[in-house]
N, C-alpha and C. Protein backbone atom coordinates (compact mmCIF):
# COMPACT_ATOMS: atom_id res chain seq x y z
N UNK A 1 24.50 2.80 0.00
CA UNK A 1 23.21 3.48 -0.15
C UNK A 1 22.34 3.26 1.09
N UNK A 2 22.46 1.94 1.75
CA UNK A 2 21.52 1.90 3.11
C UNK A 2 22.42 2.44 4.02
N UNK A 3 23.64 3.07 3.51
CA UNK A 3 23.89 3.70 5.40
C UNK A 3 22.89 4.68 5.28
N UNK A 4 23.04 5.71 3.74
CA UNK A 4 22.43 6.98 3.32
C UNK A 4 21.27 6.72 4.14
N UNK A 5 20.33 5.61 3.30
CA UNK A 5 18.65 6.21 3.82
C UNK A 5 18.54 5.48 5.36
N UNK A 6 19.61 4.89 6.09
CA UNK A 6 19.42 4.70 7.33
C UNK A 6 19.93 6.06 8.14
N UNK A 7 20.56 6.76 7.47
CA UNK A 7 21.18 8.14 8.32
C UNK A 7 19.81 9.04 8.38
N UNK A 8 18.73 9.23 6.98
CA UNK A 8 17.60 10.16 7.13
C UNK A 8 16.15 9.51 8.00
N UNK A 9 16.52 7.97 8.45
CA UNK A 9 15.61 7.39 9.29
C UNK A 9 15.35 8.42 10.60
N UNK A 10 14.30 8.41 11.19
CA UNK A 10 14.26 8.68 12.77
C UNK A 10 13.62 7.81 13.72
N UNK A 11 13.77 7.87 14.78
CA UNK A 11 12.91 6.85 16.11
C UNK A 11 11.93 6.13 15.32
N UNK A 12 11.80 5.19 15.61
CA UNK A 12 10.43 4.66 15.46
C UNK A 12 10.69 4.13 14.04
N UNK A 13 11.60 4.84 13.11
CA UNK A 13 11.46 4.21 11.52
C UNK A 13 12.02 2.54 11.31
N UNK A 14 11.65 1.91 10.02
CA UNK A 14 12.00 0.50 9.79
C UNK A 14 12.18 0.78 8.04
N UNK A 15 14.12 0.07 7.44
CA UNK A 15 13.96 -0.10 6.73
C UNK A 15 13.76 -1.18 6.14
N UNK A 16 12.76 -1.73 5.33
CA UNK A 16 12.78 -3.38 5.12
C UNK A 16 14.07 -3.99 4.80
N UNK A 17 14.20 -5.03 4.95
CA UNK A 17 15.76 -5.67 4.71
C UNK A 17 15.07 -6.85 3.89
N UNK A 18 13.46 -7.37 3.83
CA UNK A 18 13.45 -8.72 3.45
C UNK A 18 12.52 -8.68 2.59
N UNK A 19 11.94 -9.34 1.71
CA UNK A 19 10.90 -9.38 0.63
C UNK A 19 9.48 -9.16 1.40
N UNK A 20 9.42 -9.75 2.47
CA UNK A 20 8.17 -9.79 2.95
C UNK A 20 7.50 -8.79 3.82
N UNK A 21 6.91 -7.49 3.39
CA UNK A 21 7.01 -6.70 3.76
C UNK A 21 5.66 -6.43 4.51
N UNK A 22 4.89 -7.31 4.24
CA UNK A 22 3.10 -7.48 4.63
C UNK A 22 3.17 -7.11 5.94
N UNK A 23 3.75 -7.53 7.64
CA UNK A 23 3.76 -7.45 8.53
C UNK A 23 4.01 -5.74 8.68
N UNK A 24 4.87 -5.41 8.43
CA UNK A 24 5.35 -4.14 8.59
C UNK A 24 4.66 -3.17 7.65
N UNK A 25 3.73 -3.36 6.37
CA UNK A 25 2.41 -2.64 5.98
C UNK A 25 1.32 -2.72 7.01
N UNK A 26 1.00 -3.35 7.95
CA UNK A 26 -0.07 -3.49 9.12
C UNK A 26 0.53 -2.75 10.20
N UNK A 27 1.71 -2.67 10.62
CA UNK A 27 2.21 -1.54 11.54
C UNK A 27 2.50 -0.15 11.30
N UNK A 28 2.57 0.04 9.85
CA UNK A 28 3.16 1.32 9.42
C UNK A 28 1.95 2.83 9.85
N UNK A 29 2.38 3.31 10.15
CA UNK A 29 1.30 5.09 9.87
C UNK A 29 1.50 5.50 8.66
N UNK A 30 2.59 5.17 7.84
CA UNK A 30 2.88 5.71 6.40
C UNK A 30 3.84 5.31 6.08
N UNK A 31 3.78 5.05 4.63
CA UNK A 31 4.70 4.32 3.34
C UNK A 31 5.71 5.06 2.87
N UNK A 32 6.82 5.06 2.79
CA UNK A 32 7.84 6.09 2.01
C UNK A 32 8.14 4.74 0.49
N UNK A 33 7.92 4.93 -0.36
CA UNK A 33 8.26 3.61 -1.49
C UNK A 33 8.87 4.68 -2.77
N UNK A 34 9.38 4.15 -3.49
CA UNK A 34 10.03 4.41 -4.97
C UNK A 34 8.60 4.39 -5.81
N UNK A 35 8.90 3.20 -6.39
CA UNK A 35 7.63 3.04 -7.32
C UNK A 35 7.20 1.30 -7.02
N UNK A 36 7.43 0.95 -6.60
CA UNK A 36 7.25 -0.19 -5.48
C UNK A 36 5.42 -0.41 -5.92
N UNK A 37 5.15 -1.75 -6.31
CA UNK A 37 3.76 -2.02 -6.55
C UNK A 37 3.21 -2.56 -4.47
N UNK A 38 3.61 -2.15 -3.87
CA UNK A 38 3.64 -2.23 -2.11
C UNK A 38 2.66 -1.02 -2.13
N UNK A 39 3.07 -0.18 -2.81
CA UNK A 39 2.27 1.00 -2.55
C UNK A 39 0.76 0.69 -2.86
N UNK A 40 0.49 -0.30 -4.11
CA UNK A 40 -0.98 -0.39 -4.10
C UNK A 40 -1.61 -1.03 -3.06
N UNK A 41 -0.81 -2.13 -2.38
CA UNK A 41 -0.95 -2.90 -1.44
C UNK A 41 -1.35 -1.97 0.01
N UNK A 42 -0.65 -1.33 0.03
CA UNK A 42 -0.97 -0.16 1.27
C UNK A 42 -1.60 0.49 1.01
N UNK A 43 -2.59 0.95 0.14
CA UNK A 43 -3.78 1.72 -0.33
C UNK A 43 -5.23 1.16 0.44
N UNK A 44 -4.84 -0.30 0.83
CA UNK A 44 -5.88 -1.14 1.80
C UNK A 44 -6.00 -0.61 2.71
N UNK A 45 -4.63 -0.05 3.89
CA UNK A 45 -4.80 0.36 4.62
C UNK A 45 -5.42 2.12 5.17
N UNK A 46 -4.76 2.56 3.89
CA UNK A 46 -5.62 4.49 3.30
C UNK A 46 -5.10 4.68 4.84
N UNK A 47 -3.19 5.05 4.51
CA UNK A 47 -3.17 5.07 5.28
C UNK A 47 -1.57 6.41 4.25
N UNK A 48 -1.35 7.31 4.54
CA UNK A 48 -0.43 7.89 3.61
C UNK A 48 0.63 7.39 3.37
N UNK A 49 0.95 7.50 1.75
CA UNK A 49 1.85 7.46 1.33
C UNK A 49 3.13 8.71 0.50
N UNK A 50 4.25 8.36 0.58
CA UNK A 50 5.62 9.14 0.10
C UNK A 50 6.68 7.91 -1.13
N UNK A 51 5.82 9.18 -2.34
CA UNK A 51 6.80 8.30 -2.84
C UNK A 51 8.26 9.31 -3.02
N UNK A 52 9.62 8.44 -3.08
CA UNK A 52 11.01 9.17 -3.25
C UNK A 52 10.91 9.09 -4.79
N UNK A 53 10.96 10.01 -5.51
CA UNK A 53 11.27 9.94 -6.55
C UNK A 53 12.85 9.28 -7.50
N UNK A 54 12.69 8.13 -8.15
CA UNK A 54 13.94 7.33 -8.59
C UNK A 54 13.62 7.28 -10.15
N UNK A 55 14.30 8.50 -10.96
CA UNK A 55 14.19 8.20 -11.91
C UNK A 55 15.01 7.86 -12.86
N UNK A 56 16.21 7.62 -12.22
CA UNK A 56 16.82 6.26 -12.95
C UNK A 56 16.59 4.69 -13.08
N UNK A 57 16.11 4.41 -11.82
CA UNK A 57 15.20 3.30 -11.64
C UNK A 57 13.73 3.28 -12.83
N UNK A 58 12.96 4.27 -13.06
CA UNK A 58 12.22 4.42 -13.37
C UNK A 58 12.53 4.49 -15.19
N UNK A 59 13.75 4.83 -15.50
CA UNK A 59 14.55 5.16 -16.66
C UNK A 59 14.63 3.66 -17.24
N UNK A 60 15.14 2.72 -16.39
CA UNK A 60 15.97 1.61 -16.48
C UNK A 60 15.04 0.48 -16.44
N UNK A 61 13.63 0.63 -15.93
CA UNK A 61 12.18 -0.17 -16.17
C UNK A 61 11.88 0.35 -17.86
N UNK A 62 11.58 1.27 -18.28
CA UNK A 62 10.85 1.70 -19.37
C UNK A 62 11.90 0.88 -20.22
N UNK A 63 13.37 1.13 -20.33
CA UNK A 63 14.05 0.70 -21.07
C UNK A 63 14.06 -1.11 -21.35
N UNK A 64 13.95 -1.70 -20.59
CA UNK A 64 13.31 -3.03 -20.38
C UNK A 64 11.55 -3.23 -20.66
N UNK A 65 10.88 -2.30 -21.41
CA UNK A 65 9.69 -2.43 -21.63
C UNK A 65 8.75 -1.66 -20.71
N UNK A 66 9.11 -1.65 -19.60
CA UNK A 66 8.56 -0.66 -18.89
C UNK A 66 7.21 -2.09 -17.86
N UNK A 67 7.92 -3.56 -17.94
CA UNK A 67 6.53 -4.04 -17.21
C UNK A 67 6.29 -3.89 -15.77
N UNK A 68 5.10 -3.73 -15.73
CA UNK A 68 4.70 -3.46 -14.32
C UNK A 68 4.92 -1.78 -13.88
N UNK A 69 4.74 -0.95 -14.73
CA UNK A 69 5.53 0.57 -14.20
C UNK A 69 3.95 1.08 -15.09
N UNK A 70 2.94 1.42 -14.00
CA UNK A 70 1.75 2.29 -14.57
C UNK A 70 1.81 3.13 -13.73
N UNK A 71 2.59 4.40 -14.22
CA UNK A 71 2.18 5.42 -13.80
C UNK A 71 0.76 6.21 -14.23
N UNK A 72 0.37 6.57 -15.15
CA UNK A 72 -0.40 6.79 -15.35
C UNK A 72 -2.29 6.77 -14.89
N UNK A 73 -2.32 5.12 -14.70
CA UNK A 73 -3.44 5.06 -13.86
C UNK A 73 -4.10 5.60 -12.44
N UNK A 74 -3.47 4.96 -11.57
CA UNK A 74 -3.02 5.57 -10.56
C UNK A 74 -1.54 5.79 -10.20
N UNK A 75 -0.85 5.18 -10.65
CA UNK A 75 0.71 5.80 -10.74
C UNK A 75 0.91 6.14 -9.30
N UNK A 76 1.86 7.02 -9.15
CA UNK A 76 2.16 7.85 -7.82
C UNK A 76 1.40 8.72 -7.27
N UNK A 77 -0.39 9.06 -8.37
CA UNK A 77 -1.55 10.03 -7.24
C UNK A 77 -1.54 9.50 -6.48
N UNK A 78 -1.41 8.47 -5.64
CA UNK A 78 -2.11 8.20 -4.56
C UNK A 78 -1.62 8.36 -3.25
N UNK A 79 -0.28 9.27 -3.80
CA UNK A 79 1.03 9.68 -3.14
C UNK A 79 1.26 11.09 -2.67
N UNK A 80 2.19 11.10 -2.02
CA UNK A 80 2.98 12.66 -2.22
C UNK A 80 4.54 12.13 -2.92
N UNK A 81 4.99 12.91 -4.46
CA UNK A 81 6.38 12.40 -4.82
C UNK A 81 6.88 13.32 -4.24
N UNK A 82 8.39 13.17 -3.75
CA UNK A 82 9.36 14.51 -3.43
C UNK A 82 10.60 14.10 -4.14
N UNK A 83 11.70 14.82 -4.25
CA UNK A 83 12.60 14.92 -4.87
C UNK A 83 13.96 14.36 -3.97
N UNK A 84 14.12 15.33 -3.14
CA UNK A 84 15.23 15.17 -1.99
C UNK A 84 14.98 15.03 -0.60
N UNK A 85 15.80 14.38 0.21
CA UNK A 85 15.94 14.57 1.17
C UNK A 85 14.74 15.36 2.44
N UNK A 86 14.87 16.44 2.07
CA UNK A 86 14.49 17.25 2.58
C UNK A 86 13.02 17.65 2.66
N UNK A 87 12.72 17.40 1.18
CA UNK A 87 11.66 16.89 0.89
C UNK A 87 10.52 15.90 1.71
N UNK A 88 11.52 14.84 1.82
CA UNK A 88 11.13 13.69 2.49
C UNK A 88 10.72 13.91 3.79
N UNK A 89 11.39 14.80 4.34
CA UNK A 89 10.90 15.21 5.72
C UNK A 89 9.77 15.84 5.88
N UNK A 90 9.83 16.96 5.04
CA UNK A 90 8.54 17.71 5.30
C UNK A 90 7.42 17.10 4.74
N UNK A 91 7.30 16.05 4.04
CA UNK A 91 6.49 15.34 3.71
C UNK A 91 5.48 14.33 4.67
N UNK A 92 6.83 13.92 5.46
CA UNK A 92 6.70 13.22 6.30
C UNK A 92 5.27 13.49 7.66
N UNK A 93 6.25 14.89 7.73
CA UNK A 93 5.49 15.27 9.01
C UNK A 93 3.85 15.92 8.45
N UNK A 94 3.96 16.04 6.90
CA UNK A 94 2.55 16.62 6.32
C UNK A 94 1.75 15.99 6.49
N UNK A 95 1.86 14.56 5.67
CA UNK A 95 1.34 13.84 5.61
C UNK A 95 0.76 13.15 7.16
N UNK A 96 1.57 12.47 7.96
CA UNK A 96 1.23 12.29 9.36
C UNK A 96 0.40 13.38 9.74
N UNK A 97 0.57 14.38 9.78
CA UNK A 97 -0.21 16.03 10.21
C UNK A 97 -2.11 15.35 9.68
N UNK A 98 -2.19 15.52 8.14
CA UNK A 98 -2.70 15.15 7.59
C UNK A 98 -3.12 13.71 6.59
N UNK A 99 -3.83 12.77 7.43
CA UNK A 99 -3.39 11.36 6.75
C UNK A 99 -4.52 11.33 5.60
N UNK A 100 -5.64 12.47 6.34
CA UNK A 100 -6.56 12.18 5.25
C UNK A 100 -6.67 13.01 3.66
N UNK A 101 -5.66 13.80 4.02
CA UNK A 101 -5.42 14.86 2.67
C UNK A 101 -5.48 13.85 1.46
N UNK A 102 -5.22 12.76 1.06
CA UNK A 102 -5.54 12.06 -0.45
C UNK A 102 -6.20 10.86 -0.06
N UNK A 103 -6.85 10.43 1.16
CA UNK A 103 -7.74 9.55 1.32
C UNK A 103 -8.64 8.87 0.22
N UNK A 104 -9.31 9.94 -0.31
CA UNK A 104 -9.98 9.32 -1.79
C UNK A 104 -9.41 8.46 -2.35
N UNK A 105 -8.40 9.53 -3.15
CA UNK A 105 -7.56 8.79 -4.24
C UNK A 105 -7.00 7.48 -3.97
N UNK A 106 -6.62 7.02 -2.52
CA UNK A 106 -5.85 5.57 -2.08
C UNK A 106 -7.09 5.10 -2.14
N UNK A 107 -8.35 5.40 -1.48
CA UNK A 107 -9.51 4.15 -1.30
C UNK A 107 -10.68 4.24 -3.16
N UNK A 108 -10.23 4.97 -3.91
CA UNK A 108 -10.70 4.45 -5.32
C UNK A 108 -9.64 3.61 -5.75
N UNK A 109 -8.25 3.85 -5.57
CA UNK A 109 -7.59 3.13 -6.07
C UNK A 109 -7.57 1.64 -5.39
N UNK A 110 -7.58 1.29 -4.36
CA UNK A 110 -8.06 0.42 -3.60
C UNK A 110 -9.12 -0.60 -4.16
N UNK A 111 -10.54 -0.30 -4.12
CA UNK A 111 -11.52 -0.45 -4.66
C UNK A 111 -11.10 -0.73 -6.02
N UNK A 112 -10.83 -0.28 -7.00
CA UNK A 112 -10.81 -0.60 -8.52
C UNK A 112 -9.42 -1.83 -8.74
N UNK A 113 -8.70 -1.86 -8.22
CA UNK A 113 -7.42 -2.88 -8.00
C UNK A 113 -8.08 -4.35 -7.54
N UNK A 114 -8.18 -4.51 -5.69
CA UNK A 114 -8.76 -5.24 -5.38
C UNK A 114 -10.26 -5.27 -5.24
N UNK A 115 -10.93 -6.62 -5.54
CA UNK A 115 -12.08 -6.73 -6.06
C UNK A 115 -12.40 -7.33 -3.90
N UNK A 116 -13.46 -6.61 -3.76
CA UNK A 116 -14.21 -6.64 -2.81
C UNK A 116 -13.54 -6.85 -1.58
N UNK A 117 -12.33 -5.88 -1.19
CA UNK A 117 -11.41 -6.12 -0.18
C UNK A 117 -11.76 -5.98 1.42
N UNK A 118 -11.40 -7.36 1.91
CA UNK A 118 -11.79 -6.93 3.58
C UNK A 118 -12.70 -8.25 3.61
N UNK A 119 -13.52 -8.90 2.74
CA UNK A 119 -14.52 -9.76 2.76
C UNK A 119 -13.87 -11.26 2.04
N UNK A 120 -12.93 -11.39 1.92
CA UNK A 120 -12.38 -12.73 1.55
C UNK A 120 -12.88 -13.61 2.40
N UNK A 121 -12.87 -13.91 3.59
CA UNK A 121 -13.01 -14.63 4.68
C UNK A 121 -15.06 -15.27 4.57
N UNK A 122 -15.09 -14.15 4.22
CA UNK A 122 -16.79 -14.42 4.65
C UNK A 122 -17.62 -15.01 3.51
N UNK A 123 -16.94 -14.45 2.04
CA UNK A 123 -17.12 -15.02 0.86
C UNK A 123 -17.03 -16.32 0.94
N UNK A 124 -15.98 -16.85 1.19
CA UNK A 124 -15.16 -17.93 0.96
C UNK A 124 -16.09 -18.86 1.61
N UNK A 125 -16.31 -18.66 3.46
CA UNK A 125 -16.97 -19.67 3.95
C UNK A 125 -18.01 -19.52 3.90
N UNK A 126 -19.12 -18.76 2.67
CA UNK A 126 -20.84 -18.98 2.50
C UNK A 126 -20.18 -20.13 1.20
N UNK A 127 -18.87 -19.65 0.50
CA UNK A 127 -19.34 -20.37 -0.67
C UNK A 127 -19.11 -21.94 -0.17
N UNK A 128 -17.68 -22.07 0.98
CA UNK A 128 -17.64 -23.69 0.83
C UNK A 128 -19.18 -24.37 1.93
N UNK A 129 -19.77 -23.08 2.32
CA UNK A 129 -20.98 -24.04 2.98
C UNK A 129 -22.48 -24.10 1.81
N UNK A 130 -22.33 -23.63 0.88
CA UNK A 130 -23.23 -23.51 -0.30
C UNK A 130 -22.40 -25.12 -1.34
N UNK A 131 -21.04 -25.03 -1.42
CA UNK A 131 -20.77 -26.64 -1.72
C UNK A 131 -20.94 -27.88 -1.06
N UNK A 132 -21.22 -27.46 0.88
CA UNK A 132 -21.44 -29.01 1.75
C UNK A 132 -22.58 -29.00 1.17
N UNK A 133 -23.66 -28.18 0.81
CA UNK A 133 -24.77 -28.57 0.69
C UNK A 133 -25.56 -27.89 2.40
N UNK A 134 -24.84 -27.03 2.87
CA UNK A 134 -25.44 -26.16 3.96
C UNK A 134 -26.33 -24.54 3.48
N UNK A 135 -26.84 -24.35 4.28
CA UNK A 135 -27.81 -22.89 3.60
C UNK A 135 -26.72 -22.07 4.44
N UNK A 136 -26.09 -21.13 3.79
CA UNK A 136 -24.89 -20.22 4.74
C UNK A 136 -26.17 -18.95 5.22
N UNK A 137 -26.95 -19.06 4.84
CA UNK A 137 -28.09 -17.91 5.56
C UNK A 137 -28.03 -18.73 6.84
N UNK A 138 -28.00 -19.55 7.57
CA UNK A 138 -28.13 -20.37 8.92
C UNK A 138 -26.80 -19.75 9.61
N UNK A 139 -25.76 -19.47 8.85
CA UNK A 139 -24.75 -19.39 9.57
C UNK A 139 -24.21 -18.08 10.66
N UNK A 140 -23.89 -18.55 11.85
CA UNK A 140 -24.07 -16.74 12.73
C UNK A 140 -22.91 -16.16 12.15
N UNK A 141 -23.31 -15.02 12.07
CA UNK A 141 -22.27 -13.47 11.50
C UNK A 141 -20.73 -13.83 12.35
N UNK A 142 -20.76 -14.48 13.38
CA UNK A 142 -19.47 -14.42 13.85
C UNK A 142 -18.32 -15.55 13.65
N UNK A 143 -19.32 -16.45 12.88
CA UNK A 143 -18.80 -17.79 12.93
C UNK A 143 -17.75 -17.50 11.26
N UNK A 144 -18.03 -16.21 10.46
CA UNK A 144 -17.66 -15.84 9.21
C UNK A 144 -16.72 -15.05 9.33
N UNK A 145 -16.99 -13.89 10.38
CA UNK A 145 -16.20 -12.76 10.71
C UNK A 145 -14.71 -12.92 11.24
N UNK A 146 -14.45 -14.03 12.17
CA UNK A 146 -13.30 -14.50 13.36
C UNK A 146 -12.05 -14.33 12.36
């Protein structure tokens, strides 16, 4: 099956080989995923996504209870699904064409998932200088931001 989706790769493409896929969500222009919860993860970046449609995969979750498989909520809107191959291509180049065509839909879904994303860093160090017993209003904007 990875010669298959390494044969419809082109220049420039990466298929993950390893669990850790975070590095290569910060390089990507766009997501091609199944039903992959990666996809909500890349909604940070509102940056397009393709999902391949697998619905035997998708068959074979429900049948096991179905955990972790919400389509419904945001599900695959936040996507383009295609079917085949071919699909995949013209998708490809749509989407790239157009990154902002479902922009919304990734940055509500974004927003309602993760709670106040982008600001971990700055949260974090007013709150541990509000525990030294420091006023984090003293603190310069850059010393939070880095």
């Amino acid at each position: 099956r990875d010669r298959e989706v390494r044969g419809m790769l082109g220049p420039g493409s990466c298929l993950a080989e390893h669990s850790d896929v975070s590095p290569l969500l910060a390089a990507a222009d766009l997501l091609v995923t199944d039903a992959s919860s990666v996809a909500f993860e890349y909604c940070i970046r509102d940056r397009p996504i393709v999902f391949f449609d697998t619905p035997k995969l998708l068959d074979k979750r429900a049948m096991r209870g179905g955990e972790g498989m919400d389509l419904n909520t945001h599900g695959r809107n936040i996507g383009r699904l295609v079917k085949t191959a071919s699909e995949l291509t013209e998708a490809i180049g749509d989407e790239l064409a157009d990154p902002e065509r479902l922009s919304a839909r990734r940055r509500a879904a974004a927003e309602q998932i993760f709670h106040m994303s982008g600001s971990a860093t700055e949260r974090t160090a007013r709150r541990l200088c509000e525990l030294a017993g420091y006023d984090p209003a003293r603190l310069a904007p850059e010393a939070v931001t880095r």
